[in-house]
Protein backbone atom coordinates (compact mmCIF):
# COMPACT_ATOMS: atom_id res chain seq x y z
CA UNK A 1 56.44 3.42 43.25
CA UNK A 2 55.45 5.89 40.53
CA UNK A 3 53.56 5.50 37.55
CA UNK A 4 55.75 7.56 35.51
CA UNK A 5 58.24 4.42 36.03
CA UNK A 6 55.22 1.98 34.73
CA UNK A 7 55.73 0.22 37.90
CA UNK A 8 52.49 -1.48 36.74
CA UNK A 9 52.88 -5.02 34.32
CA UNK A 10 51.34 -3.95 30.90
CA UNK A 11 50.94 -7.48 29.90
CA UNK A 12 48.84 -8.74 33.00
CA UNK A 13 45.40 -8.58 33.80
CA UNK A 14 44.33 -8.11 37.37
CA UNK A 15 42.31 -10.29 38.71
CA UNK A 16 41.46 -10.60 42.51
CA UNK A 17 44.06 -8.44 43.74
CA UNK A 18 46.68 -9.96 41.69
CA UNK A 19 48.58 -9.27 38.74
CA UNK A 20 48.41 -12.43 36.25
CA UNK A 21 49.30 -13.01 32.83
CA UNK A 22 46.39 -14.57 30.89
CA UNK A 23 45.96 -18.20 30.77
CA UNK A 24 47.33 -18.78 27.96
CA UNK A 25 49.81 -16.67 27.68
CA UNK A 26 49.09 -14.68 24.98
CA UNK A 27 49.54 -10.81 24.73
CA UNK A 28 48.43 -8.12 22.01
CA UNK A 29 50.54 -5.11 20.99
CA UNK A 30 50.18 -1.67 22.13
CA UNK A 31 50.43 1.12 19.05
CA UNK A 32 51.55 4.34 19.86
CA UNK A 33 48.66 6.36 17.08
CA UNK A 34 52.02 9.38 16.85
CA UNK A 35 54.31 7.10 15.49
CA UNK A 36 52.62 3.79 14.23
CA UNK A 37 55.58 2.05 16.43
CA UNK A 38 55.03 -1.15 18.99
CA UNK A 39 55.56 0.24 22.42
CA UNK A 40 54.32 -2.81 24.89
CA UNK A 41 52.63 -5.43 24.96
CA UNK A 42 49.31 -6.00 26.90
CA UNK A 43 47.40 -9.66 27.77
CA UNK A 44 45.26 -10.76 25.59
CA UNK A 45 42.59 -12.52 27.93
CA UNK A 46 39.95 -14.60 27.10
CA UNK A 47 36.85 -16.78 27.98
CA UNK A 48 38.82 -17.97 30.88
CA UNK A 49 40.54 -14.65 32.09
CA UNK A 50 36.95 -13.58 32.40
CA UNK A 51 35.17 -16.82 34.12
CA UNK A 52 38.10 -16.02 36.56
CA UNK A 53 37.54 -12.44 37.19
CA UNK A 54 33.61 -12.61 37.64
CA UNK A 55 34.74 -15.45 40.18
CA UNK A 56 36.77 -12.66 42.19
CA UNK A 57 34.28 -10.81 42.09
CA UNK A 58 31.58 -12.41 42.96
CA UNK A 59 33.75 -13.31 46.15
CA UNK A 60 33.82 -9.85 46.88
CA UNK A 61 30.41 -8.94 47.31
CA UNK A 62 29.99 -11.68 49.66
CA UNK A 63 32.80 -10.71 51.79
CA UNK A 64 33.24 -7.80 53.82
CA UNK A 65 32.73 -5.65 50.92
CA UNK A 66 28.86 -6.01 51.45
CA UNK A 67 29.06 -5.20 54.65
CA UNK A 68 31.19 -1.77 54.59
CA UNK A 69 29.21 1.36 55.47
CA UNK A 70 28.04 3.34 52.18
CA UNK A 71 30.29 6.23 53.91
CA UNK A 72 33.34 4.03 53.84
CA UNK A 73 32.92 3.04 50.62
CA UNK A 74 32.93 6.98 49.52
CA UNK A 75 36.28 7.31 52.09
CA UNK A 76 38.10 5.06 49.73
CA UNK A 77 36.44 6.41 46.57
CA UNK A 78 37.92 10.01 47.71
CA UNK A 79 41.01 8.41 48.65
CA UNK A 80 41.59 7.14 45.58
CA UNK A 81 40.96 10.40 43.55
CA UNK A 82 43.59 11.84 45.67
CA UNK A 83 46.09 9.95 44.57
CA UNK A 84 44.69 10.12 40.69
CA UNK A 85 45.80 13.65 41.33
CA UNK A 86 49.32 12.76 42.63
CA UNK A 87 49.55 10.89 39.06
CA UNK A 88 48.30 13.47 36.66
CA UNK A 89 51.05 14.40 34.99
CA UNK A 90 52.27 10.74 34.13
CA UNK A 91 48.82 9.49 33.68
CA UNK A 92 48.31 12.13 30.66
CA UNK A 93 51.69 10.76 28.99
CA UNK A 94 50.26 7.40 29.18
CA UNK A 95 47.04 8.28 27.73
CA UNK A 96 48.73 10.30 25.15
CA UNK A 97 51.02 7.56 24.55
CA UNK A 98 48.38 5.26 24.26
CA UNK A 99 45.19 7.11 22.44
CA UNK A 100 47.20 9.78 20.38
CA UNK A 101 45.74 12.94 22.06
CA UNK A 102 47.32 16.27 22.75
CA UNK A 103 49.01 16.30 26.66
CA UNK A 104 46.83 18.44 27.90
CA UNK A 105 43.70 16.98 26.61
CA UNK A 106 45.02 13.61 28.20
CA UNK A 107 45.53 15.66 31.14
CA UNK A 108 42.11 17.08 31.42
CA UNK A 109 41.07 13.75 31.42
CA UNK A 110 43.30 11.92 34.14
CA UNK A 111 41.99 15.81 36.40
CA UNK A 112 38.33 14.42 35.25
CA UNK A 113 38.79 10.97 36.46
CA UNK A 114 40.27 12.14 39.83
CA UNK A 115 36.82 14.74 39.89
CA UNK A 116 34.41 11.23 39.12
CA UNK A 117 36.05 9.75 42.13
CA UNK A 118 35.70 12.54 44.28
CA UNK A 119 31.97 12.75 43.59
CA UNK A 120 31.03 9.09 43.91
CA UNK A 121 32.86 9.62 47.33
CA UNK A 122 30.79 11.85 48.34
CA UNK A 123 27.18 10.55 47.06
CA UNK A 124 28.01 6.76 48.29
CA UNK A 125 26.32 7.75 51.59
CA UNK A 126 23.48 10.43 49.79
CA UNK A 127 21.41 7.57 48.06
CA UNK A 128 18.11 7.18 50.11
CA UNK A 129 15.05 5.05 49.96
CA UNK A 130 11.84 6.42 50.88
CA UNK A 131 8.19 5.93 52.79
CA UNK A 132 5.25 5.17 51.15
CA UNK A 133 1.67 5.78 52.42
CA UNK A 134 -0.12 2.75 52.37
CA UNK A 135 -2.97 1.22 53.81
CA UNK A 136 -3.57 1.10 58.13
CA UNK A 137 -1.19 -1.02 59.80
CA UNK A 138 1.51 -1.27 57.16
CA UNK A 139 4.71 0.43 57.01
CA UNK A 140 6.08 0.60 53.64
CA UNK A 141 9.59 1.47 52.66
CA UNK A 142 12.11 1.31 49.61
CA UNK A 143 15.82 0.52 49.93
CA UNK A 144 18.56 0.75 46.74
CA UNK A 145 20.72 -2.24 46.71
CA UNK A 146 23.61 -2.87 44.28
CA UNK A 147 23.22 -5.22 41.42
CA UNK A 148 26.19 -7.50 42.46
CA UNK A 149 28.90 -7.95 39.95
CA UNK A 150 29.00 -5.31 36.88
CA UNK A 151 30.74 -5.68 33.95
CA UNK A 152 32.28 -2.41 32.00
CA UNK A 153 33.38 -2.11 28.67
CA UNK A 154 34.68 1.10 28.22
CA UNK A 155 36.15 2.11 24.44
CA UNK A 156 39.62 3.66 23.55
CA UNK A 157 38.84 7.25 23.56
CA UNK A 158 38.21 8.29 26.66
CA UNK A 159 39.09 5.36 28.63
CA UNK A 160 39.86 7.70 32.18
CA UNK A 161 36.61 9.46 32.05
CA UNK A 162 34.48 6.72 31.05
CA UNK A 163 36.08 4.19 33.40
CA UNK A 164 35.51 7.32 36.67
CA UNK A 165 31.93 7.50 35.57
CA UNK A 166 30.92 4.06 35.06
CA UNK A 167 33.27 2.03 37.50
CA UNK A 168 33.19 4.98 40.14
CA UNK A 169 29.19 4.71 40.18
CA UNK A 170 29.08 1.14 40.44
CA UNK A 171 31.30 1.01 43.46
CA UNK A 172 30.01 4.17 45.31
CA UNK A 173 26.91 1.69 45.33
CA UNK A 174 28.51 -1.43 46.73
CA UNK A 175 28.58 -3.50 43.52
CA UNK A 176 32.26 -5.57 42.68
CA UNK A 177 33.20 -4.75 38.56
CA UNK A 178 34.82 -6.85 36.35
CA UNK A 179 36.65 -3.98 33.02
CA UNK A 180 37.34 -4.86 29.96
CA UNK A 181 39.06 -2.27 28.50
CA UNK A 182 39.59 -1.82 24.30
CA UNK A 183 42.00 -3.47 23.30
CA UNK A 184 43.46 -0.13 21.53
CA UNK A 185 43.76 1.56 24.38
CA UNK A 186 44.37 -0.55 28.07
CA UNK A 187 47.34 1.82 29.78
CA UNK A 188 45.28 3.76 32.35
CA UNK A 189 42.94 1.00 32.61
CA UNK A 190 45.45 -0.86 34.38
CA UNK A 191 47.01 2.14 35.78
CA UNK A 192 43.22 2.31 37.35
CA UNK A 193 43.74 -1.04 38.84
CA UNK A 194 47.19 -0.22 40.15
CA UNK A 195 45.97 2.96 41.65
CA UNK A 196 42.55 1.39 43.43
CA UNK A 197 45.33 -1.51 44.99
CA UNK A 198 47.38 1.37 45.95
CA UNK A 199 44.63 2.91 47.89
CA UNK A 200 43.29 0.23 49.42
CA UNK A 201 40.32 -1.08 47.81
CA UNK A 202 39.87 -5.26 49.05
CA UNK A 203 41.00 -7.48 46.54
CA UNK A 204 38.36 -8.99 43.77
CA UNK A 205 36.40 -5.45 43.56
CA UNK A 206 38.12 -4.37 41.09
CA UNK A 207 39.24 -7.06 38.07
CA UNK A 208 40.71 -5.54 34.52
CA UNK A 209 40.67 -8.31 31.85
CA UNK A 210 42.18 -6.97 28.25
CA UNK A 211 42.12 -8.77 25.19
CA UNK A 212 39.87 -8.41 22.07
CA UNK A 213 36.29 -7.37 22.00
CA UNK A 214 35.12 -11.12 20.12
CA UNK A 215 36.93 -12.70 22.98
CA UNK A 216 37.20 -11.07 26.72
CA UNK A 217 33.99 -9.01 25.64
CA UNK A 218 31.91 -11.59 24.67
CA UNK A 219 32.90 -13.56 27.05
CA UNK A 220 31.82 -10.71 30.08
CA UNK A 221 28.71 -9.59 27.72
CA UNK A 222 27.26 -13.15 27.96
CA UNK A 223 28.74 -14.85 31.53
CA UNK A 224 25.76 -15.85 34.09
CA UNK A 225 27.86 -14.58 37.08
CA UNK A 226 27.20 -11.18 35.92
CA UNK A 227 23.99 -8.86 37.02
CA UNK A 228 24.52 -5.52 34.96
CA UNK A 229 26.61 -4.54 32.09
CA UNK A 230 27.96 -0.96 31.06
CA UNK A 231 28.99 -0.49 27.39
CA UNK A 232 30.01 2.67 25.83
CA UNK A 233 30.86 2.20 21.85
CA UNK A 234 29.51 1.62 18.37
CA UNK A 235 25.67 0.74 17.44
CA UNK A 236 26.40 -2.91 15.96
CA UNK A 237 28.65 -3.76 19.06
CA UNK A 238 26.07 -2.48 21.47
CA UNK A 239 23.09 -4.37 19.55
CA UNK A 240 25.46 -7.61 19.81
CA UNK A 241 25.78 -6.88 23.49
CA UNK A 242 22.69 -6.12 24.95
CA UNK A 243 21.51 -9.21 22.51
CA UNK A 244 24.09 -11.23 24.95
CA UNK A 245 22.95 -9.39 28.01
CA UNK A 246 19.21 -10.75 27.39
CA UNK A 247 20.41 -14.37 27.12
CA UNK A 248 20.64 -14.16 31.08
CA UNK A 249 17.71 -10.94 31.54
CA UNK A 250 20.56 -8.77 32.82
CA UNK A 251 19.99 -4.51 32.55
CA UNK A 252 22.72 -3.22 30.09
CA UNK A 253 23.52 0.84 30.29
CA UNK A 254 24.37 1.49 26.24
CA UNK A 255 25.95 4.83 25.53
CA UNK A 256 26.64 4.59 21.67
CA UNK A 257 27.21 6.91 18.98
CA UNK A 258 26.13 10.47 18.01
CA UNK A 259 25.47 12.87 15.03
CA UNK A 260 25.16 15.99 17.57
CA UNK A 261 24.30 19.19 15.94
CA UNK A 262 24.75 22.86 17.38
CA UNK A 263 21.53 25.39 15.92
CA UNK A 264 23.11 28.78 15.13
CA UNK A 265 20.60 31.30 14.95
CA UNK A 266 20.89 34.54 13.29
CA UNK A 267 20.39 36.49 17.09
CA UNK A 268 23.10 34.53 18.04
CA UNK A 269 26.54 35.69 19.61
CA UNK A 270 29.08 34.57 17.29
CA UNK A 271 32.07 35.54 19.32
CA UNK A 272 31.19 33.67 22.06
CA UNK A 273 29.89 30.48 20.31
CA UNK A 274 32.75 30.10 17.55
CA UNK A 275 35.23 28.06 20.48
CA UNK A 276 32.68 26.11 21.09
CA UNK A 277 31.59 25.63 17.66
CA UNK A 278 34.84 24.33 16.64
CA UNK A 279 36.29 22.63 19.57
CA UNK A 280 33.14 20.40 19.88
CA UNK A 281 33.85 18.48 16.69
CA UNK A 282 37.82 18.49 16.54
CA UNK A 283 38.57 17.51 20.05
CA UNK A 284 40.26 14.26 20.21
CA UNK A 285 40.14 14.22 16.74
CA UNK A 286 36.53 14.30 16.35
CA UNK A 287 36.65 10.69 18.00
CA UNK A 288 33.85 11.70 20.41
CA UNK A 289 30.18 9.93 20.71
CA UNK A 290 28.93 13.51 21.39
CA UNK A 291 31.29 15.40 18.80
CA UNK A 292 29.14 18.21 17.35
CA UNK A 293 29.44 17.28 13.10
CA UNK A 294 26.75 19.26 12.11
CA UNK A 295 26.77 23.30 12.58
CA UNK A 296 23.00 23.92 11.70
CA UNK A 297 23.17 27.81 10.38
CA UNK A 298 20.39 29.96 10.00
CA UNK A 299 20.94 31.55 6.50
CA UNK A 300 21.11 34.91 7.13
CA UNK A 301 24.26 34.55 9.02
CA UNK A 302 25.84 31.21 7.04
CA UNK A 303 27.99 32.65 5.00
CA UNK A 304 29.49 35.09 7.94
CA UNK A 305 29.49 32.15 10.20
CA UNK A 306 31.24 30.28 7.31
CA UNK A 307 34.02 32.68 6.51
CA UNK A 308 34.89 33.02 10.54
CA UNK A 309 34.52 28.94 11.16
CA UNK A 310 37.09 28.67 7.57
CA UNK A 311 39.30 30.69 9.43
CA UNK A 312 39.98 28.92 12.47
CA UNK A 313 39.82 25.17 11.04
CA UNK A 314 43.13 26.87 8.52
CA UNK A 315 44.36 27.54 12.04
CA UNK A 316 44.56 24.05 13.17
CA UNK A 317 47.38 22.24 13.65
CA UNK A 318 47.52 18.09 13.86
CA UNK A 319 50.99 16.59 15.45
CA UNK A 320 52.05 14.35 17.60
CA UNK A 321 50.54 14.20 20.93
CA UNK A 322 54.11 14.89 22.75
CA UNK A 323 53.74 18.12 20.85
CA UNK A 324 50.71 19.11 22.33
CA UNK A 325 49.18 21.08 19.41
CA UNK A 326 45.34 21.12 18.35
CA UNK A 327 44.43 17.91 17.32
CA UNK A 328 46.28 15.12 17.54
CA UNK A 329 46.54 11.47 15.31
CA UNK A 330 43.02 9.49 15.00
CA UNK A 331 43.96 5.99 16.91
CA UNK A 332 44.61 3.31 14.40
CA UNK A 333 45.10 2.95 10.34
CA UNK A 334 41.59 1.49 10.26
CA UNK A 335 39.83 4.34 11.80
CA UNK A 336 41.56 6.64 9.63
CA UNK A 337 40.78 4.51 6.78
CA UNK A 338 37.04 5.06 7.71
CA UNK A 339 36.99 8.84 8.08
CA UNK A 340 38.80 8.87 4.59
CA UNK A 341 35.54 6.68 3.24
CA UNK A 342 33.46 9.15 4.09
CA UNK A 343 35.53 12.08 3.07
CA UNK A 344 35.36 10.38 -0.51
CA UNK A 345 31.85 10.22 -0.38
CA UNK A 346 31.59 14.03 -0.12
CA UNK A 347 34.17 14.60 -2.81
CA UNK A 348 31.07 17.20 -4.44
CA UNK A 349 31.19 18.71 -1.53
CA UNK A 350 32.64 22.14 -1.23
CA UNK A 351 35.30 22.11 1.16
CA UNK A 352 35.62 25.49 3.25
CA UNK A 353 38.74 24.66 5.34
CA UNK A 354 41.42 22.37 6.23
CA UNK A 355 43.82 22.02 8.89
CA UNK A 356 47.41 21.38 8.38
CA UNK A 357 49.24 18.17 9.43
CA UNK A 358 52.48 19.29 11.00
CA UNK A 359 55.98 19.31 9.15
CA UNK A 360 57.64 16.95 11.65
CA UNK A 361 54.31 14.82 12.42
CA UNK A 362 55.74 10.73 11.73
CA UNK A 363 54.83 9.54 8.33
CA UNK A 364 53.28 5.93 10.02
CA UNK A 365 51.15 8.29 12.53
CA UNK A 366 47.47 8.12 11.88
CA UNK A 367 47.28 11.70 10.83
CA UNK A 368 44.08 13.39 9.35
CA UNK A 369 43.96 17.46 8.32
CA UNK A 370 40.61 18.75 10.34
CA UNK A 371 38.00 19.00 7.50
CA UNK A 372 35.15 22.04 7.57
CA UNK A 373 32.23 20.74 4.77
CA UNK A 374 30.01 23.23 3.44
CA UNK A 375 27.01 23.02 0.78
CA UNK A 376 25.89 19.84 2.71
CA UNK A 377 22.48 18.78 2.40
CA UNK A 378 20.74 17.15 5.63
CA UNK A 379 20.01 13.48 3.81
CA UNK A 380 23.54 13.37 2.77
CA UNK A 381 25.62 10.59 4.59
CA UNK A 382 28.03 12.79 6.30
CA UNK A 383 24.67 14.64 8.07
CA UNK A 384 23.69 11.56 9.14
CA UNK A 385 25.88 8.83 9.81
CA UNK A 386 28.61 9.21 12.72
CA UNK A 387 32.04 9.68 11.48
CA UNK A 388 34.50 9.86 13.83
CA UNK A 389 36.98 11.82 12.89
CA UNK A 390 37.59 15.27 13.18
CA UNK A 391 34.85 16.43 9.97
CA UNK A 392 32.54 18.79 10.11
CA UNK A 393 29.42 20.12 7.94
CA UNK A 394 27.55 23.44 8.03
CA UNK A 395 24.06 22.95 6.72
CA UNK A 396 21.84 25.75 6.16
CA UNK A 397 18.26 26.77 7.41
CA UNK A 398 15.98 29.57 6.94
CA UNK A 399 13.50 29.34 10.41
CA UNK A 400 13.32 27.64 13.68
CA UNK A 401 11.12 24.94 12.46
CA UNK A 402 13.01 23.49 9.61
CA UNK A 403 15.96 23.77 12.10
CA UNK A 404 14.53 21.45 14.80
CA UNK A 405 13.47 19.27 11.91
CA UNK A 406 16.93 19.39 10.57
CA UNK A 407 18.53 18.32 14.26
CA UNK A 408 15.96 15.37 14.66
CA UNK A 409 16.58 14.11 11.18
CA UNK A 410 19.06 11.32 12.29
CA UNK A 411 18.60 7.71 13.85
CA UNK A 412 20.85 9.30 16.98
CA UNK A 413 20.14 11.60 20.02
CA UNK A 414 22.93 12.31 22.23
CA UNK A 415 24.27 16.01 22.65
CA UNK A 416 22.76 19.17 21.23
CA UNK A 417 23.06 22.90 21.45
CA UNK A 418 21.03 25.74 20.60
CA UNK A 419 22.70 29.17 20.48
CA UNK A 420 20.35 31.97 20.24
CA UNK A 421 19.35 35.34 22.54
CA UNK A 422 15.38 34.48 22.46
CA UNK A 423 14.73 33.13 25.62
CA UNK A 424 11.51 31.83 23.92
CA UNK A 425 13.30 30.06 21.53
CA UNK A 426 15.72 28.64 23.55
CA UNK A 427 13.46 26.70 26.15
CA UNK A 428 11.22 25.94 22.36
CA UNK A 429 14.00 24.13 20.63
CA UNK A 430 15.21 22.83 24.21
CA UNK A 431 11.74 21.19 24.40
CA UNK A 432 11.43 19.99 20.61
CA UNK A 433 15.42 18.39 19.57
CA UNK A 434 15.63 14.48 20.35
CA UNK A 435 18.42 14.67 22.48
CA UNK A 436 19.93 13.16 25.86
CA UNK A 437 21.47 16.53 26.79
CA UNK A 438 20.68 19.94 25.31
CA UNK A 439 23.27 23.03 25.82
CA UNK A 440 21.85 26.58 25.54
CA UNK A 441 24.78 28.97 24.52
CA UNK A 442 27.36 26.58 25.13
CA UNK A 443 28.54 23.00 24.32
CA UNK A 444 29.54 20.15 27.33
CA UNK A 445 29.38 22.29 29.97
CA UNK A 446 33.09 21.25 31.09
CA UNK A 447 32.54 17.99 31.37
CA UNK A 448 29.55 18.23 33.43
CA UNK A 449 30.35 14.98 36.15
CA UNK A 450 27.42 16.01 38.05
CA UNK A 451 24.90 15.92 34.74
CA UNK A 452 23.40 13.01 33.68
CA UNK A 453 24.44 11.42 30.21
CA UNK A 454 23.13 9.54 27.59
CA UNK A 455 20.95 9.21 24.48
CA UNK A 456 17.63 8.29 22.93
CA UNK A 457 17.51 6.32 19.62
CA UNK A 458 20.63 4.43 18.60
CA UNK A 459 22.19 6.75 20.30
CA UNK A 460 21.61 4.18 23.58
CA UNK A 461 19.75 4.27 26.85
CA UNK A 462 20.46 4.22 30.34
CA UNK A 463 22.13 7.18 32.16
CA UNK A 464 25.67 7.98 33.40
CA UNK A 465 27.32 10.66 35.41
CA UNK A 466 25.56 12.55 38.57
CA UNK A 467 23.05 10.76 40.74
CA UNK A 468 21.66 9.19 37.82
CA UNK A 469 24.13 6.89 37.29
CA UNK A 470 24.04 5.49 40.71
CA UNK A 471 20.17 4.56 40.13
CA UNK A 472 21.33 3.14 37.17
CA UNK A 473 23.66 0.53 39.26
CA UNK A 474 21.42 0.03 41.90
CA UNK A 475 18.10 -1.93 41.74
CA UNK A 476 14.67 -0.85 43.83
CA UNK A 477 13.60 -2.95 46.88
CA UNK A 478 10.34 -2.72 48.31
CA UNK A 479 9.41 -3.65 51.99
CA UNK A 480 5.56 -3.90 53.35
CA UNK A 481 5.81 -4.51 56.91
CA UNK A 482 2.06 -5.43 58.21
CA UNK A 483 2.68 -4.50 62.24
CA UNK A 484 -1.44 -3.96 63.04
């Protein structure tokens, strides 16, 4: 068996160990974003698909699933990474197949799910309760117990990663999942399943229903049989989630969207932040929750700063995935539709730079030339709103203060980074921007498995990655034993 042979069905969901084509039948195309062409087909589940996942699931945890040692759990966690790395290379053609990016993006993510894995392997057995001091004659302790089943819906851009951190958590803490993976992107989803049957996992721990958000995600956001719910996506999907979620008081882990900016400061090493400054908003085509769109310059250095940041965006280069240049196609017509929306919004605006869309790049790919905005004012909808796309604005400032006013001045607070030699200023601004996660001198921090993630504002709540995330799928039991 190798994945490179999709030895997996595309057009079945998995359901208690079993592949199984959807009740009724039907399926749902898969796009390739590099050439607009039909390359599969994948089920389209529904209500039904999903009432018969959470019932695998909730088998699960009552079988000997519950009962397996935390440290056994981990052994088949770190199993399974192992083999994610015996897949890389075909799991990065099927993401890049599937979501449009460059190979070795894809491949950086099929390395990162294989990493998630290995971590929630190792912490499945590091997750303690503790002693209280309480009154004479009592003995109080806490325990962490998993929720029971947990439903994940994980979005089309970085399905790999997002389905290691959330999935991999949930497990490492005894909990069964039901995913429901976009319906844009479902390849390595499955290949997921395939790989966790491969390495042993009992069957009904892990289920993967696809099919369309208004139908297999509805149907997980509001079913009884589930206890916790882990969304990563847009604001109005989230709202109509957690809105479901409530219906039966179940905890729901939103990470949503982002307007991240990075603070350039005039002190500020320029050769060493201008990779970062770029990369951070064109990777994956911009189509990144914590994308960096706004480059917040101080103004003695903007037009510097502007001329070297023009410079490299003229550098870019947008093709097909297979091709593995810069930036590959956004995922879908629509999406590309939207980015163009906004870019017509800021037709006043003065554009610094473009990328170029390669010669040979397929005329029904969802291609989009990298976009560097200058002259931008902070209230202007392309500072503020999330675009998705691989767009950019520089906005000026003249002092720290109207910079931290600048970065807190949208409804979002995921990622931010502050680049600057003062070591006064940097734990100042660290302190004062609204953010989940704030980078001194650099951006992401490779990935950062071991850091928690997540945002303030509409920008979500709830924490993934590191030991967070495992608190976050795990609820708090108390025990007063009165012994005399």
């Amino acid at each position: 068996m190798t994945l490179s042979a999709l030895w997996y069905p595309t057009d079945k969901c998995f359901i208690d160990g079993q592949w199984q084509a959807a009740l009724n039948g039907d399926t749902l195309p898969i796009e390739d974003p590099s050439t607009g062409l039909e390359i599969g087909r994948i089920a389209r589940g529904r209500a039904a698909d999903v009432d018969a996942a959470v019932h695998a699931a909730s088998a699960a945890r009552n079988s000997d699933w519950a009962r397996l040692p935390a440290f056994e759990r981990g052994r088949l966690l770190a199993h399974m990474g192992r083999l994610v790395l015996t897949h890389v290379d075909a799991l990065a053609e099927i993401e890049a197949a599937d979501v449009g990016k460059p190979l070795k993006q894809a491949r950086a993510d099929a390395v990162a799910l294989a990493r998630y894995l290995e971590f929630y392997g190792g912490a499945a057995d590091k997750i303690h309760g503790e002693t209280i001091p309480y009154l004479d004659g009592y003995t109080v302790y806490t325990l962490r117990e998993p929720h029971g089943v947990t439903g994940h819906i994980v979005p089309w851009n970085y399905p790999m990663q997002i389905i290691g951190r959330s999935v991999g958590a949930a497990l490492a803490m005894g909990n069964t999942c039901v995913l429901k993976p976009a319906e844009e992107a479902c390849l390595t989803a499955l290949a997921f399943a395939a790989i966790a049957d491969e390495a042993g996992f009992p069957k009904g721990v892990i289920n993967v229903v696809p099919g369309l958000g208004e139908e297999a995600g509805a149907a997980l956001s509001e079913h009884p049989g589930i206890h916790h719910i882990s969304f990563t996506g847009s604001v109005p999907v989230g709202q109509l989630i957690q809105a479901a979620a409530a219906k039966n008081v179940v905890p729901v882990t939103l990470e949503l969207g982002g307007k991240s900016p990075q603070l350039v400061f005039d002190d500020a090493d320029l050769d060493a932040a201008l990779p970062f400054l770029v990369n951070a908003g064109i990777q994956n085509a911009g189509q990144t929750c914590s994308a960096s769109s706004r480059l917040l310059v101080h103004r003695n250095i903007h037009d510097q700063l502007l001329d070297r940041l023009s410079e490299r965006y003229r550098a870019l280069r947008v093709g097909p995935a297979i091709d593995d240049l810069d930036v590959g196609p956004l995922i879908s017509g629509a999406q590309k539709n939207i980015v163009n929306a906004f870019l017509a919004q800021g037709a006043d605006l003065e554009t610094a730079a473009q990328g170029r869309v390669a010669d040979n790049a397929p005329g029904a790919g969802h291609y989009l030339a990298p976009t560097l905005l200058a002259g931008v004012s902070p209230d202007h909808s392309l500072a503020r709103d999330e675009i998705f796309g691989p767009v950019q604005v520089v906005i000026p400032f003249d002092d720290e203060e109207q910079a931290i006013s600048i970065a807190n001045s949208t409804d979002f607070g995921l990622v931010a980074s502050v680049w600057t030699n003062s070591g006064g200023r940097q734990m100042r601004a660290a302190k004062a921007i609204r953010a989940g996660q704030v980078f001194i001198n650099n951006y992401g921090a490779g990935g950062g498995v071991e850091l928690p993630f997540g945002g303030i504002g509409k920008s979500g709540h709830g924490r993934e990655k590191g030991f967070e995330a495992l608190y976050g799928f795990s609820t708090l039991k108390t025990v007063a034993a009165l012994h005399g």
